[in-house]
C-alpha atoms as a PDB file:
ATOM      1  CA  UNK A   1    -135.938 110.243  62.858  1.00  0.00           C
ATOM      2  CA  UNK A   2    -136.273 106.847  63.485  1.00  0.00           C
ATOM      3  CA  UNK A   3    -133.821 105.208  66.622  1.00  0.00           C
ATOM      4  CA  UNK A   4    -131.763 102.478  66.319  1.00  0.00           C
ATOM      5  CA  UNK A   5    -132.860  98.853  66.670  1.00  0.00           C
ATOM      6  CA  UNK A   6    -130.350  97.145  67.405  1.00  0.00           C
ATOM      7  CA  UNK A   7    -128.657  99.122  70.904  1.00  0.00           C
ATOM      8  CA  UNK A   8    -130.321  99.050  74.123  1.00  0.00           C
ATOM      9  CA  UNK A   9    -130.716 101.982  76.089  1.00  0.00           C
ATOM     10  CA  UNK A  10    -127.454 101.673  77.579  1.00  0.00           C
ATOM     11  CA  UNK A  11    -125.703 101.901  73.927  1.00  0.00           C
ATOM     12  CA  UNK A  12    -125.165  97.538  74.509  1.00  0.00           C
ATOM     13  CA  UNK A  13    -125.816  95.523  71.035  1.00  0.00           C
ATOM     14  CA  UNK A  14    -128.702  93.310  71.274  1.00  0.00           C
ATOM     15  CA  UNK A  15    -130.703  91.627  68.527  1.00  0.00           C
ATOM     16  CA  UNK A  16    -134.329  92.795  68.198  1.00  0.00           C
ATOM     17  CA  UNK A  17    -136.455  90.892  69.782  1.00  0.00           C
ATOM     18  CA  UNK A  18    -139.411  89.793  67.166  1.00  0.00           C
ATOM     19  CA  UNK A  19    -141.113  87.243  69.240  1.00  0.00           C
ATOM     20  CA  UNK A  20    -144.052  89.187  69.732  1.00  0.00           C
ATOM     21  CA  UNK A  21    -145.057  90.044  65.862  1.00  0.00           C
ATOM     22  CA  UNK A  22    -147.241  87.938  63.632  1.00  0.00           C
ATOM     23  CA  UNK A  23    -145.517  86.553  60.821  1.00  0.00           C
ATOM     24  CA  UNK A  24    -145.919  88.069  57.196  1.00  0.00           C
ATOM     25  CA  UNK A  25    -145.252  87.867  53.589  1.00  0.00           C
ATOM     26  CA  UNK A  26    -142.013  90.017  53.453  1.00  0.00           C
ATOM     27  CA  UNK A  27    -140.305  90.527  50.251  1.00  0.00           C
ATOM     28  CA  UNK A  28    -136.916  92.593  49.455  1.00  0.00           C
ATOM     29  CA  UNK A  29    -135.112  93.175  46.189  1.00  0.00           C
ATOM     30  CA  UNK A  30    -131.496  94.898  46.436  1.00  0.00           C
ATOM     31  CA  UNK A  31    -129.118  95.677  43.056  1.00  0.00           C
ATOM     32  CA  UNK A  32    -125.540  96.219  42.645  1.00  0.00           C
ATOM     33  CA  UNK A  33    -122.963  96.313  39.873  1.00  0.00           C
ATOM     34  CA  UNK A  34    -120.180  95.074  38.564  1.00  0.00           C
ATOM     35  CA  UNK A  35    -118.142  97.175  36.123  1.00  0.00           C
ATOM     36  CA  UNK A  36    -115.259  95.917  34.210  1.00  0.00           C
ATOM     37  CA  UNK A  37    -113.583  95.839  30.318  1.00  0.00           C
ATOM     38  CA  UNK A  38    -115.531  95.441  27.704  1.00  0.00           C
ATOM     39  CA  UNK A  39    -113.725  92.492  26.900  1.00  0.00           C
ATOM     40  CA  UNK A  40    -114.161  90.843  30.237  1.00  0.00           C
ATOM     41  CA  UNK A  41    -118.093  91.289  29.950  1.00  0.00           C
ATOM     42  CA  UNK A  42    -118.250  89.745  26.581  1.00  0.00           C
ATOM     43  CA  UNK A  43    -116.378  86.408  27.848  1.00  0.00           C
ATOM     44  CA  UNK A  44    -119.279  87.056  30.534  1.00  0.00           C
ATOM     45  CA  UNK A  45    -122.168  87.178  28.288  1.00  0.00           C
ATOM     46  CA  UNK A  46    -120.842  84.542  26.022  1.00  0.00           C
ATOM     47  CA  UNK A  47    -119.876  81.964  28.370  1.00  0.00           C
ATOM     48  CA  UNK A  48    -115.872  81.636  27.089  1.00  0.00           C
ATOM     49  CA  UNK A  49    -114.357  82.142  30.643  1.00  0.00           C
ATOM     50  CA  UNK A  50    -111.935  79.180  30.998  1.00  0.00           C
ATOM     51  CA  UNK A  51    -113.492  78.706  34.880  1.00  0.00           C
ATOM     52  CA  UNK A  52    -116.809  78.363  33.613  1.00  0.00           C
ATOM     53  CA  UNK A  53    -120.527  79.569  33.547  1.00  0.00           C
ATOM     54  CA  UNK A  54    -119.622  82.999  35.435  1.00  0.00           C
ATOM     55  CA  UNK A  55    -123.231  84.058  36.147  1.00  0.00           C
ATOM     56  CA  UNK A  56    -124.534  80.519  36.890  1.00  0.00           C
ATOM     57  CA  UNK A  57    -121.603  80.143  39.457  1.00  0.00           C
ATOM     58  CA  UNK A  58    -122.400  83.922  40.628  1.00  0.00           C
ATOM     59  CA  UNK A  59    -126.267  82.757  40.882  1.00  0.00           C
ATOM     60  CA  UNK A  60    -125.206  80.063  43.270  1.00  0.00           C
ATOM     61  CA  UNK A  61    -123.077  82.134  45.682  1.00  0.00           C
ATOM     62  CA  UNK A  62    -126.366  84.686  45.814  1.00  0.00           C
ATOM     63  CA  UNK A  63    -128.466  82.345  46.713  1.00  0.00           C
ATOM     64  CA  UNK A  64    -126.636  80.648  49.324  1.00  0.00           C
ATOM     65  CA  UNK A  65    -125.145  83.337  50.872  1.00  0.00           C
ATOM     66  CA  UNK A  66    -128.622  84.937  51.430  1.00  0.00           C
ATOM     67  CA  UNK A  67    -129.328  81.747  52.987  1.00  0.00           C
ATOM     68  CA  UNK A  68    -126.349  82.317  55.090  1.00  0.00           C
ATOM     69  CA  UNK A  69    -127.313  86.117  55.990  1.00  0.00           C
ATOM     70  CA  UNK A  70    -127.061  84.955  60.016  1.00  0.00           C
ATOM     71  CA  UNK A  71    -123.791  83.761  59.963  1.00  0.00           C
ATOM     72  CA  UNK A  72    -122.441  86.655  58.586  1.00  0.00           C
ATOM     73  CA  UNK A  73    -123.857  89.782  59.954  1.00  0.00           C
ATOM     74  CA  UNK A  74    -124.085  89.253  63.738  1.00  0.00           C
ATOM     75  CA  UNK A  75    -127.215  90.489  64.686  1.00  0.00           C
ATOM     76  CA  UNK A  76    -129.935  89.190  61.782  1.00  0.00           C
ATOM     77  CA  UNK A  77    -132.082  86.936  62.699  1.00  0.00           C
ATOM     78  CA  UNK A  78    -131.900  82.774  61.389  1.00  0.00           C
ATOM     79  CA  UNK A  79    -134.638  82.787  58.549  1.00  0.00           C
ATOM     80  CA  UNK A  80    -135.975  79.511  56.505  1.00  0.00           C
ATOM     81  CA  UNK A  81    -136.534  81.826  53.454  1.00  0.00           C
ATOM     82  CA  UNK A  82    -139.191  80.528  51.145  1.00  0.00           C
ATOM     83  CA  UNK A  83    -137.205  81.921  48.020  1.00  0.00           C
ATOM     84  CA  UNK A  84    -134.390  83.750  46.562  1.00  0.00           C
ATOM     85  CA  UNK A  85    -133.795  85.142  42.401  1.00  0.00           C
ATOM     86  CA  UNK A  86    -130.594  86.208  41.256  1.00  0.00           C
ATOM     87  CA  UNK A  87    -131.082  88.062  38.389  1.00  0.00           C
ATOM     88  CA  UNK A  88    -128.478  89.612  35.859  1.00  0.00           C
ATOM     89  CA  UNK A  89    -128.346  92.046  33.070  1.00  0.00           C
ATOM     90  CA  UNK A  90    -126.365  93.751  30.836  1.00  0.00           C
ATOM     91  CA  UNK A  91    -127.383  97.861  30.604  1.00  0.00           C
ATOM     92  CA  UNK A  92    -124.447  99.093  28.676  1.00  0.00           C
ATOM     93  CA  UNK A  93    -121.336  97.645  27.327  1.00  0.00           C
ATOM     94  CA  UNK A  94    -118.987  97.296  30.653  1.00  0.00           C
ATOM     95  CA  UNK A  95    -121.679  97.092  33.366  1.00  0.00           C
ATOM     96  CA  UNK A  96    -123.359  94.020  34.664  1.00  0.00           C
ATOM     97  CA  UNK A  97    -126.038  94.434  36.411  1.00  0.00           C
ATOM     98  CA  UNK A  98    -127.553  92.413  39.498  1.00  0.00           C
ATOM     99  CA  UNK A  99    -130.529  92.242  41.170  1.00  0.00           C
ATOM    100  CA  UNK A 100    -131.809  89.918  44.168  1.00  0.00           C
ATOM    101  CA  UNK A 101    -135.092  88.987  45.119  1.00  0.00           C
ATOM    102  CA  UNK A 102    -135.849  87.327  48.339  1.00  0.00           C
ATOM    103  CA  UNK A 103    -139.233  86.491  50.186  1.00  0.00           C
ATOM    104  CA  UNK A 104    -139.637  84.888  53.423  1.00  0.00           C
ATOM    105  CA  UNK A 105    -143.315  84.362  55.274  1.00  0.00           C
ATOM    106  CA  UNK A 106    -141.565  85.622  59.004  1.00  0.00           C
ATOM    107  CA  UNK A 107    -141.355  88.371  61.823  1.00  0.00           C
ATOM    108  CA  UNK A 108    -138.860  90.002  60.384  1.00  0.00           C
ATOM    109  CA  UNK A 109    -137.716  91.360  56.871  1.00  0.00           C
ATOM    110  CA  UNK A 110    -135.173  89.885  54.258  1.00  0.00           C
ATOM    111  CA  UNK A 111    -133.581  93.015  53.279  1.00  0.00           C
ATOM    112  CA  UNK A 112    -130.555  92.351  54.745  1.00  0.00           C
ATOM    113  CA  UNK A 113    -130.390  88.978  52.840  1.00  0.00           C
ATOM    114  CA  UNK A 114    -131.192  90.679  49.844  1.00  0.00           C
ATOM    115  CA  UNK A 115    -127.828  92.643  49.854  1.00  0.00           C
ATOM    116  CA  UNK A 116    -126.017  89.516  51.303  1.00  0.00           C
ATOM    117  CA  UNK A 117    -126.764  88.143  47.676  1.00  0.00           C
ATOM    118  CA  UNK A 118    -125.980  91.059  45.641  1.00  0.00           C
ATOM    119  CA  UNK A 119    -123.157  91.463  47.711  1.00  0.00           C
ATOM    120  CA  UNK A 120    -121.685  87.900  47.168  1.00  0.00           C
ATOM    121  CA  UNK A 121    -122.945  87.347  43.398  1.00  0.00           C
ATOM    122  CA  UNK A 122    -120.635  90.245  42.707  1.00  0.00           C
ATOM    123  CA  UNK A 123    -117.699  88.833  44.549  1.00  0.00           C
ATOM    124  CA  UNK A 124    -118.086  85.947  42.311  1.00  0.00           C
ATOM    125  CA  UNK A 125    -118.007  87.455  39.525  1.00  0.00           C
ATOM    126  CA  UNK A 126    -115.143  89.121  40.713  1.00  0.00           C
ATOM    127  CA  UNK A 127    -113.318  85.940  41.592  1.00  0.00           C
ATOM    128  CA  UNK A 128    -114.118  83.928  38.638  1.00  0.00           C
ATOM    129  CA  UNK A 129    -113.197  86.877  36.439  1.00  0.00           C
ATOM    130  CA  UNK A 130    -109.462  88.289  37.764  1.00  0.00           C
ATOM    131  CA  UNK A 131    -107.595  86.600  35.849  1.00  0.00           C
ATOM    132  CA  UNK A 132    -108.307  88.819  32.730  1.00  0.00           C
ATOM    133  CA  UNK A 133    -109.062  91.865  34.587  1.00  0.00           C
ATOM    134  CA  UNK A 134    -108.171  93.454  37.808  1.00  0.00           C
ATOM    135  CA  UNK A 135    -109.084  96.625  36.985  1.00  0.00           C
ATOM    136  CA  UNK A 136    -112.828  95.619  37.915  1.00  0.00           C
ATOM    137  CA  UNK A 137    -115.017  97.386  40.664  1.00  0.00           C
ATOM    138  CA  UNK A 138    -118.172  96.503  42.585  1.00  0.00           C
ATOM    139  CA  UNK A 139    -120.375  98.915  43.742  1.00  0.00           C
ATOM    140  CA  UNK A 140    -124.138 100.353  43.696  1.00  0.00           C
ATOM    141  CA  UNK A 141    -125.599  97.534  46.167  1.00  0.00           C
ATOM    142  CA  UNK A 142    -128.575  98.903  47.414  1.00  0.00           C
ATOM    143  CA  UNK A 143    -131.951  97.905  48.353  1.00  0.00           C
ATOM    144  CA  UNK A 144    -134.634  99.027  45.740  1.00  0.00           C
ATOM    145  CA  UNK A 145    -137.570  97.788  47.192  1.00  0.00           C
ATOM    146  CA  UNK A 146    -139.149  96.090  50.446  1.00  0.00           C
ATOM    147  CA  UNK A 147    -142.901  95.058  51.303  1.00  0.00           C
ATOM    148  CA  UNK A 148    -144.024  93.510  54.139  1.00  0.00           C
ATOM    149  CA  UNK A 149    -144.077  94.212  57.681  1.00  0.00           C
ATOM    150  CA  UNK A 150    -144.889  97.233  60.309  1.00  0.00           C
ATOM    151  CA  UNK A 151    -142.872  99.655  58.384  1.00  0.00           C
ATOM    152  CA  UNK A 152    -144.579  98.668  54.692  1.00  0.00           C
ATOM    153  CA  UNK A 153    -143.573  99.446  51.535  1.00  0.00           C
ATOM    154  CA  UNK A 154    -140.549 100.962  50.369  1.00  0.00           C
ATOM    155  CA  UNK A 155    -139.517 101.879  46.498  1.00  0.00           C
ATOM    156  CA  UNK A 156    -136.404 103.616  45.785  1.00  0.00           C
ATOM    157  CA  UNK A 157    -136.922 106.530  43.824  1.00  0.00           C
ATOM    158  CA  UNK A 158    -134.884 106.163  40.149  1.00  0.00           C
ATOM    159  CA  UNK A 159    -135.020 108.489  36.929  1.00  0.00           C
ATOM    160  CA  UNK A 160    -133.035 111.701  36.494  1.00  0.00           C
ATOM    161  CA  UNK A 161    -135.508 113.833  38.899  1.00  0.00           C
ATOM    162  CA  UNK A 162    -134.908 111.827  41.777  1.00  0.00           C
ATOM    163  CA  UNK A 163    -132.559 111.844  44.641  1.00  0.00           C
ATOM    164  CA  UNK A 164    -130.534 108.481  44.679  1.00  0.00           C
ATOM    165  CA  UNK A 165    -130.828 108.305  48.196  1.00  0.00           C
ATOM    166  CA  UNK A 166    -134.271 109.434  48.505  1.00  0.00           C
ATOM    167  CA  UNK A 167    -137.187 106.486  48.606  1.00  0.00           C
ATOM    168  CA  UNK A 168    -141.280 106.722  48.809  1.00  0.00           C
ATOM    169  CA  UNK A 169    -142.628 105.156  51.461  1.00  0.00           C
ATOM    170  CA  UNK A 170    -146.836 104.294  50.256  1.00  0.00           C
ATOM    171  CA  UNK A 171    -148.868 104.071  53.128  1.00  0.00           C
ATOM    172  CA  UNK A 172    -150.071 100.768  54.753  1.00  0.00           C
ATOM    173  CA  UNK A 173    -153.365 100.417  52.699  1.00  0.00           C
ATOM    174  CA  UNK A 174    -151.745 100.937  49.143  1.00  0.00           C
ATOM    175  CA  UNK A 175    -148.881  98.810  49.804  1.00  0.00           C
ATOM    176  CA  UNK A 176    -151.298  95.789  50.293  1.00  0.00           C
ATOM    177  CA  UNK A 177    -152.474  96.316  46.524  1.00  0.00           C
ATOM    178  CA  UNK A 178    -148.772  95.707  45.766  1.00  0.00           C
ATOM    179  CA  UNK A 179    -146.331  97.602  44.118  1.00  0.00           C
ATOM    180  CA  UNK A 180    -147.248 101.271  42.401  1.00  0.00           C
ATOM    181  CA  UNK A 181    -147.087 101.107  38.508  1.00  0.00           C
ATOM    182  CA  UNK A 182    -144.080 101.907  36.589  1.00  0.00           C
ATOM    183  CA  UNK A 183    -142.871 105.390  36.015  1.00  0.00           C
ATOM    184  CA  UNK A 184    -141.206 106.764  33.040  1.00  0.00           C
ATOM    185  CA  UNK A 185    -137.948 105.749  32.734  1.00  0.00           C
ATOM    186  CA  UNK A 186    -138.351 102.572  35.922  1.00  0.00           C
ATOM    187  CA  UNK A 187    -137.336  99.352  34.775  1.00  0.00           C
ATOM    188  CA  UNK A 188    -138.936  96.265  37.223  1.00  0.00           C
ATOM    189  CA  UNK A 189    -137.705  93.700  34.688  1.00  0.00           C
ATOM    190  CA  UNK A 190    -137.275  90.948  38.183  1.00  0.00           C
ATOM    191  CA  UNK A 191    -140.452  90.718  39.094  1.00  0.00           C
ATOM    192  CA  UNK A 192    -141.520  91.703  42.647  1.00  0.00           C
ATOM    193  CA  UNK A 193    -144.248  89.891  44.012  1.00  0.00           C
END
């Protein structure tokens, strides 16, 4: 099992020291959810909310706070990330689904960033919507996929078969071809490269 980055052998936090890597493209794409009435996603999708464009306003606070990943969680590293996608969609008729995409050319990876935004889109949503329902919950942030790096190329596993917490890892040389093709039943509708 892999150790621990960020505690030095005496258990003390430290950030990791990256100094010594050669910068790379990096790329990580997270997801999350936002589940509410039927009702309240319809004002979504149709733009009648009295405080305005919900997902436009929800776009914004994903992109900056994945901008703002360093001030929040105390031991990521300051990144000038090179962009960031805020995605939504709408699988069924009280879900609302997000997805972030964020690449950086750096020493280090953006995964953490891509939750940030996931993480902070769906607070908005939440905010902007509790007026007309309270009964709303936020959940399912994960990361689905990461390239770049020592550790390479990561795709969470999805369809019925799989374990939800399970993930391929694809070797070094494949991963620099870019992502595997789509499987029955995957949906890569943001793209990833």
């Amino acid at each position: 099992m892999a150790e621990f980055t960020h505690f030095d052998a005496s258990g003390a936090s430290r950030m990791v020291d990256v100094g010594a890597k050669e910068p790379s493209a990096r790329m990580a794409r997270a997801s999350g959810r936002v589940h509410c009435a039927a009702d309240t996603l319809a004002m979504i999708r149709e733009r009648q909310l009295a405080k305005g464009d919900v997902l436009e306003v929800a776009r914004l606070a994903g992109i900056q706070a994945a901008k703002r990943t360093d001030e929040l969680i105390p031991l990521c590293h300051t990144l000038a990330l090179d962009a960031v996608s805020i995605d939504f969609d709408f699988p069924d008729a009280t879900t609302l689904a997000i997805v972030a995409t964020v690449r950086v050319t750096a020493r280090t990876g953006v995964e953490m960033e891509a939750l940030v935004a996931v993480s902070l889109a769906a607070l908005t949503v939440y905010d902007m919507c509790k007026s007309v329902d309270r009964g709303m919950t936020l959940g399912e942030i994960r990361l689905e996929e990461k390239s770049g790096g020592r550790s390479g190329h990561y795709l969470r596993r999805t369809g019925a078969a799989a374990d939800p917490d399970a993930a391929d890892r694809i070797p070094a040389e494949l991963a620099a071809a870019g992502p595997p093709p789509l499987r029955a039943g995957q949906n890569r509708s943001v793209g990833t490269r």
